[in-house]
N, C-alpha and C. Protein backbone atom coordinates (compact mmCIF):
# COMPACT_ATOMS: atom_id res chain seq x y z
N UNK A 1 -13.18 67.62 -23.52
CA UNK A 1 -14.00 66.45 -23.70
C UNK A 1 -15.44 66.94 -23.84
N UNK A 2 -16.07 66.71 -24.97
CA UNK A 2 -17.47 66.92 -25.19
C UNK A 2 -18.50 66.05 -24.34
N UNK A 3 -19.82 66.42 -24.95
CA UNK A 3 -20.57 65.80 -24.21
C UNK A 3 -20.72 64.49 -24.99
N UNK A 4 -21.06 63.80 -25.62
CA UNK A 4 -20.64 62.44 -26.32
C UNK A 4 -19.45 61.50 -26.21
N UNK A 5 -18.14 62.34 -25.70
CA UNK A 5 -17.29 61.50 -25.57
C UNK A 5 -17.31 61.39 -23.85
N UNK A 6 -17.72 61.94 -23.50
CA UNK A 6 -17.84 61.79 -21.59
C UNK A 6 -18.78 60.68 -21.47
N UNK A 7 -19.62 60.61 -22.67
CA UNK A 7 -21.10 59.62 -22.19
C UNK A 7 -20.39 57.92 -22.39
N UNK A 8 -19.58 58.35 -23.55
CA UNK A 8 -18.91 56.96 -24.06
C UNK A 8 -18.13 56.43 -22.72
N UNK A 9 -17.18 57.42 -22.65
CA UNK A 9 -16.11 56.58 -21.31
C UNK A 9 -17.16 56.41 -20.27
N UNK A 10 -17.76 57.28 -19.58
CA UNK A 10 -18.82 56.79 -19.02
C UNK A 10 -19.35 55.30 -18.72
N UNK A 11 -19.54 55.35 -20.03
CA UNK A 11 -20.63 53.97 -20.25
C UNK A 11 -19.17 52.53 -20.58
N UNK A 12 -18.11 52.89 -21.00
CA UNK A 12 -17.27 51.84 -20.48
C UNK A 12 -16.93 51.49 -19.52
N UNK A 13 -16.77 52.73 -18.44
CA UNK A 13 -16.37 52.80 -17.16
C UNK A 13 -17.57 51.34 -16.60
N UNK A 14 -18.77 51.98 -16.47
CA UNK A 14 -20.11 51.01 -15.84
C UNK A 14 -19.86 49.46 -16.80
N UNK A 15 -19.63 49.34 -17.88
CA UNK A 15 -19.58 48.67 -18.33
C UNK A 15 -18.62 46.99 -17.92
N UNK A 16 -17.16 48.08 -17.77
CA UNK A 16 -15.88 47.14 -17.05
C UNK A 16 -16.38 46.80 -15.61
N UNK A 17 -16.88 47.87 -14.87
CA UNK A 17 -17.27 47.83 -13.45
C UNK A 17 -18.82 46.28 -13.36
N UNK A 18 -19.38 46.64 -13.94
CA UNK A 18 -20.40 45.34 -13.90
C UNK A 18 -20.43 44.09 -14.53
N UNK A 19 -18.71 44.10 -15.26
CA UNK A 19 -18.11 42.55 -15.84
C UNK A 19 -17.36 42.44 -14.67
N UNK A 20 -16.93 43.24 -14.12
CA UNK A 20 -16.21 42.55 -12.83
C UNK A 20 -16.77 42.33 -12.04
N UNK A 21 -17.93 43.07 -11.54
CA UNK A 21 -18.63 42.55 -10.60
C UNK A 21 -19.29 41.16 -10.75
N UNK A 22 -19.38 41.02 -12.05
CA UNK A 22 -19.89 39.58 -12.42
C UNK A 22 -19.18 38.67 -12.33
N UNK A 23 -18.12 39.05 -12.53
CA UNK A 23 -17.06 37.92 -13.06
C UNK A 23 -16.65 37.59 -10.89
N UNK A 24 -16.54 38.56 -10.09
CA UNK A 24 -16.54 38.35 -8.81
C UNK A 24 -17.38 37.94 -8.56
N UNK A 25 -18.76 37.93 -8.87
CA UNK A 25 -19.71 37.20 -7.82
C UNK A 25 -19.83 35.64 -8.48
N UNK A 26 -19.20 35.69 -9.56
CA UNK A 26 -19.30 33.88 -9.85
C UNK A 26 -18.55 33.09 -9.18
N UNK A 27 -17.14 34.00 -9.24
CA UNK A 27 -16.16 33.33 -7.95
C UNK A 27 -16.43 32.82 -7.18
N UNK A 28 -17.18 34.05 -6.67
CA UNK A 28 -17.62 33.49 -5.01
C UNK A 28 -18.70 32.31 -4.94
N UNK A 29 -19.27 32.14 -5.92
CA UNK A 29 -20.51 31.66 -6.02
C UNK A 29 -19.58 30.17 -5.91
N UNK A 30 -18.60 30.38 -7.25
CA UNK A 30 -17.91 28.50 -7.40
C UNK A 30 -17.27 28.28 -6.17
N UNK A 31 -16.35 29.13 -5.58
CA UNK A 31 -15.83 28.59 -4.59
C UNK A 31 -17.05 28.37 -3.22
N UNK A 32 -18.46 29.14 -2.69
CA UNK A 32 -19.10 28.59 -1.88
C UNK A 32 -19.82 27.71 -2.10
N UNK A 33 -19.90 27.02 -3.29
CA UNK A 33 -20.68 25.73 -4.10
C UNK A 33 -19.96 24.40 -3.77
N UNK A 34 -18.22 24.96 -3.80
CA UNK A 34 -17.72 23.96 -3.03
C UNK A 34 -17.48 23.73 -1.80
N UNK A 35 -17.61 25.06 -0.85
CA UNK A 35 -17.29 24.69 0.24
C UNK A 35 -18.73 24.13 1.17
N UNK A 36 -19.98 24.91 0.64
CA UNK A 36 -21.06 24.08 1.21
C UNK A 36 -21.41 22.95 0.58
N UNK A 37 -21.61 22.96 -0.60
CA UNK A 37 -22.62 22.25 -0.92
C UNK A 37 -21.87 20.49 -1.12
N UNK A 38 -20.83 20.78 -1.84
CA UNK A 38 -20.11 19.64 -1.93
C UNK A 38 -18.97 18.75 -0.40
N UNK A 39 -19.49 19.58 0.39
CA UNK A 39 -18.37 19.18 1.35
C UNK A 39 -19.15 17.92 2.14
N UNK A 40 -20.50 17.66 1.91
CA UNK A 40 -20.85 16.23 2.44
C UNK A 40 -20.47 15.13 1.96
N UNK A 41 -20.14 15.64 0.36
CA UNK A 41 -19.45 14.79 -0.66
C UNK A 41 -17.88 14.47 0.09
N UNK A 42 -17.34 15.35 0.41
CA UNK A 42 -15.82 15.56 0.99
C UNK A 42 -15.90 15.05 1.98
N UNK A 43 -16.69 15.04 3.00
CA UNK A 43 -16.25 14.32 4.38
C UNK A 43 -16.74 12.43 3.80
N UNK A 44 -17.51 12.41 2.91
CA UNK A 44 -17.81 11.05 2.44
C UNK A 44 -16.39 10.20 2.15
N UNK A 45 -16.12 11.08 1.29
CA UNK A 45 -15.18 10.72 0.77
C UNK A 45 -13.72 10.51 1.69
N UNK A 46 -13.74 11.45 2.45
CA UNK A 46 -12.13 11.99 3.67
C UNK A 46 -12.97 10.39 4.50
N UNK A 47 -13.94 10.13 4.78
CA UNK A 47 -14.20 9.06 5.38
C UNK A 47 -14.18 7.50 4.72
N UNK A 48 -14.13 7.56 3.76
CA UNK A 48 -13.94 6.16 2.66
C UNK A 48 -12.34 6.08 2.59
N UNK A 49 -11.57 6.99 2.40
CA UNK A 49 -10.04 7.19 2.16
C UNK A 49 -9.74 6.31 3.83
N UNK A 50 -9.98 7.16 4.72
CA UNK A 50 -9.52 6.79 6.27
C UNK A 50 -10.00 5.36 6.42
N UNK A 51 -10.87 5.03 6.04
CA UNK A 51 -11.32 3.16 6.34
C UNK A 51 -10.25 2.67 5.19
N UNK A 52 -10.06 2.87 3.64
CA UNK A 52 -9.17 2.33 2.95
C UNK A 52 -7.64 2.16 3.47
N UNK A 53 -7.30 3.36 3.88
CA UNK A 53 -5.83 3.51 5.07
C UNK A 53 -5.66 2.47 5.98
N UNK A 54 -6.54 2.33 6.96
CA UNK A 54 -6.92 1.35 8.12
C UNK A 54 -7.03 -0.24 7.52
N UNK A 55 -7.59 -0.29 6.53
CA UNK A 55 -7.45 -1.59 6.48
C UNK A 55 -6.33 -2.32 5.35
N UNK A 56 -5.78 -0.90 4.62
CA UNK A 56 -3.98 -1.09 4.23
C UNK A 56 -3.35 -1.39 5.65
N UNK A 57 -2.88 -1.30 6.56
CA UNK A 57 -2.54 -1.02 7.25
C UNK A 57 -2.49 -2.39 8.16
N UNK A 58 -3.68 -2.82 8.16
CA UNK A 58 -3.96 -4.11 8.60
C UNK A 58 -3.91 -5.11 7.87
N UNK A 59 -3.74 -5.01 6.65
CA UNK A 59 -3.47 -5.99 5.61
C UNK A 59 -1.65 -6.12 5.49
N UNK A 60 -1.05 -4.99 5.85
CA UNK A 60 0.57 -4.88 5.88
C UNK A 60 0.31 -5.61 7.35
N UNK A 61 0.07 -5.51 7.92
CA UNK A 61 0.29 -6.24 9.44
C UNK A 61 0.08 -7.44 9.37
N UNK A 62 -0.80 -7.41 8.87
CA UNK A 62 -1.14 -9.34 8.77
C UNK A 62 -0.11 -10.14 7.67
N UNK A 63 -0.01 -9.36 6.34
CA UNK A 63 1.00 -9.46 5.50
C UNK A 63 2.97 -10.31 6.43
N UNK A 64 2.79 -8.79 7.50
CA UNK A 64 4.38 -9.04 8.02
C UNK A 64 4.38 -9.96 9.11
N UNK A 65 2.90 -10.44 9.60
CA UNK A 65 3.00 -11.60 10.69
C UNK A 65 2.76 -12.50 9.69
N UNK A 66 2.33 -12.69 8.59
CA UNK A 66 2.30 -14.28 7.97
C UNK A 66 4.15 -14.41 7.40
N UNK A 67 4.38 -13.33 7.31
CA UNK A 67 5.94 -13.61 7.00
C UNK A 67 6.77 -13.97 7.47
N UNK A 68 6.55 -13.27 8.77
CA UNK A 68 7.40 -13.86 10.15
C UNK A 68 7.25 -15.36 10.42
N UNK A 69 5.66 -15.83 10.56
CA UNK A 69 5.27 -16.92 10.59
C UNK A 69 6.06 -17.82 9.72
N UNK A 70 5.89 -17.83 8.28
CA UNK A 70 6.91 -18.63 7.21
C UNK A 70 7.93 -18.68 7.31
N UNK A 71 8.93 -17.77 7.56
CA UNK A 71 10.12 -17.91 7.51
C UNK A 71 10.87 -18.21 9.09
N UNK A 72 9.82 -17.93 9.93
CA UNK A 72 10.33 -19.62 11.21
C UNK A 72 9.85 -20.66 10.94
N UNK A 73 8.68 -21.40 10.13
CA UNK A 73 8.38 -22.36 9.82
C UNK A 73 9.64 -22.98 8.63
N UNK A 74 10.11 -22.09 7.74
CA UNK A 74 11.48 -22.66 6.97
C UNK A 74 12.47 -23.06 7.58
N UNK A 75 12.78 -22.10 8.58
CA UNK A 75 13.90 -22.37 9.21
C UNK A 75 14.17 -23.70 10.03
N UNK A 76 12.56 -23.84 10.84
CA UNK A 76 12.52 -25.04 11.70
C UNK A 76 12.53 -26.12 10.83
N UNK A 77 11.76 -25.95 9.54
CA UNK A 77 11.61 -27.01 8.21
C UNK A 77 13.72 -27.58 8.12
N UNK A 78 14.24 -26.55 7.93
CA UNK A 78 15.48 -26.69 7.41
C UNK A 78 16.25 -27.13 8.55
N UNK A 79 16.30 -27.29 9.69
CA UNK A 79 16.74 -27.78 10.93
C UNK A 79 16.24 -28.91 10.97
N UNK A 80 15.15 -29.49 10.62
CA UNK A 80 14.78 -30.66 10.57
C UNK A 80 14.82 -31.89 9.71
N UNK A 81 15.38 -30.84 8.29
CA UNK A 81 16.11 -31.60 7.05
C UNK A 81 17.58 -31.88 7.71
N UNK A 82 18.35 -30.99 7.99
CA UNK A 82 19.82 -30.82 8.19
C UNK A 82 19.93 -32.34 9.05
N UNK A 83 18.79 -32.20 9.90
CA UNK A 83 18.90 -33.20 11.52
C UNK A 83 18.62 -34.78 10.60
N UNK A 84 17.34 -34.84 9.27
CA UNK A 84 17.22 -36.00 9.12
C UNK A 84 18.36 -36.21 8.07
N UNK A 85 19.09 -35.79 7.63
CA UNK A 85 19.97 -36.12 6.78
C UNK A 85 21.91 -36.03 7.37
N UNK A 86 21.54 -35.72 8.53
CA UNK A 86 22.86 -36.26 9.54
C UNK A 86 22.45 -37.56 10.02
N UNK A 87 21.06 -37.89 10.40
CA UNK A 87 20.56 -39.07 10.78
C UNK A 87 21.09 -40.58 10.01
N UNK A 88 20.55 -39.84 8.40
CA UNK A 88 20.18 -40.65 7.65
C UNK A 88 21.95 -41.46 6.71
N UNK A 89 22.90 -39.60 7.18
CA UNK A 89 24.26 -40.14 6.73
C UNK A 89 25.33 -41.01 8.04
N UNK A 90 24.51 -41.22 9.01
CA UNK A 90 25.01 -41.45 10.02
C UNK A 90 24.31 -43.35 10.40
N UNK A 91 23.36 -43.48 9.49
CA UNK A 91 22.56 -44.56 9.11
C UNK A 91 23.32 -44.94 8.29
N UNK A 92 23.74 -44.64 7.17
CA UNK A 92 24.12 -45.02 5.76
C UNK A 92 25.73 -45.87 6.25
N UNK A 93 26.32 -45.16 7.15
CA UNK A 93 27.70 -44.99 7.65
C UNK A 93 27.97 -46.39 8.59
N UNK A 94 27.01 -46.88 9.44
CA UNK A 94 26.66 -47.97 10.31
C UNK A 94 26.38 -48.86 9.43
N UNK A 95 25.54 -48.67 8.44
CA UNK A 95 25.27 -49.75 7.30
C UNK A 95 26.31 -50.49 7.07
N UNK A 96 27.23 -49.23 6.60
CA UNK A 96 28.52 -49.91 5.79
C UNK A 96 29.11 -50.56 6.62
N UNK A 97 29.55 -50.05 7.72
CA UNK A 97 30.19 -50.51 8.75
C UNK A 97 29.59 -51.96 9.35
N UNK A 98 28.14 -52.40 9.02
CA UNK A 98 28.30 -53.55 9.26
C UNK A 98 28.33 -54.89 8.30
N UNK A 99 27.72 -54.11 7.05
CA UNK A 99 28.33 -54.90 5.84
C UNK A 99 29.56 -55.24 5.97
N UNK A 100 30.33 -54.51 6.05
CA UNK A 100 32.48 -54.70 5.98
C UNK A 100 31.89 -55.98 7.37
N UNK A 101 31.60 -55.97 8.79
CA UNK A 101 31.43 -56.52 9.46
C UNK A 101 31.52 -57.85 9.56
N UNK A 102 30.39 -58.05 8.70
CA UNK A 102 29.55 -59.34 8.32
C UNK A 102 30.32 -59.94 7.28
N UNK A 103 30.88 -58.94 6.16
CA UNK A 103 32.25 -59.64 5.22
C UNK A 103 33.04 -60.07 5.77
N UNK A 104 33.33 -59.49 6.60
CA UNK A 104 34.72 -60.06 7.17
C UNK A 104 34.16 -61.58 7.83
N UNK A 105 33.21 -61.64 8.80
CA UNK A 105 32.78 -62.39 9.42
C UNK A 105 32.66 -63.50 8.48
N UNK A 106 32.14 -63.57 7.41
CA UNK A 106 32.49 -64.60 6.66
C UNK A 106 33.49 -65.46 5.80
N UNK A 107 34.22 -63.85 5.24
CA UNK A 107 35.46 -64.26 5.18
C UNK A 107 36.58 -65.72 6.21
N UNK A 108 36.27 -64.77 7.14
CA UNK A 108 36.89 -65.66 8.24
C UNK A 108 36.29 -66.93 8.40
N UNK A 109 35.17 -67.40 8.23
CA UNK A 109 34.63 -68.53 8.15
C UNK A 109 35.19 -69.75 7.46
């Protein structure tokens, strides 16, 4: 190896060596850009998520007590149909029964 071709590899050698070193210190640079600088952004944010959670959460709760709520209000609704319409066939039934009554009663007259 002459002296010209030692200078060449040489000078690739420094060459590869100070693209990597570059190309490493940007790394580091992006990844500590995120871990300082943006992480007030991140706890902002990890803190907006945790109140959105909390009040899912309370909206499913309130959600499954208005449900509960309705569907004993149907039920009692439908117990109270069932009750006025035994009432009302139990009305209808006496009716007749005193119509025929009163027919007859005249009949016989």
């Amino acid at each position: 190896m002459n002296r010209t071709e030692f200078i060449i590899v040489t000078a690739i050698i420094l060459m590869a060596a100070f693209l990597m070193g570059w190309f490493a210190n940007w790394l580091i640079n992006r990844f500590a850009r995120v871990a300082g600088g943006d992480m007030g952004e991140m706890d902002r944010l990890a803190s907006l998520l945790h109140e959105a959670e909390e009040t899912r959460d309370q909206a499913i709760l309130y959600l499954e007590q208005r449900e509960a709520e309705l569907i004993n209000q149907i039920a009692q609704t439908e117990a109270e149909l069932r009750a006025a319409m035994d009432g009302l066939r139990d009305a209808r039934h006496e009716a007749e029964e005193m119509r025929t009554y009163i027919e007859r009663m005249h009949a016989n007259s």
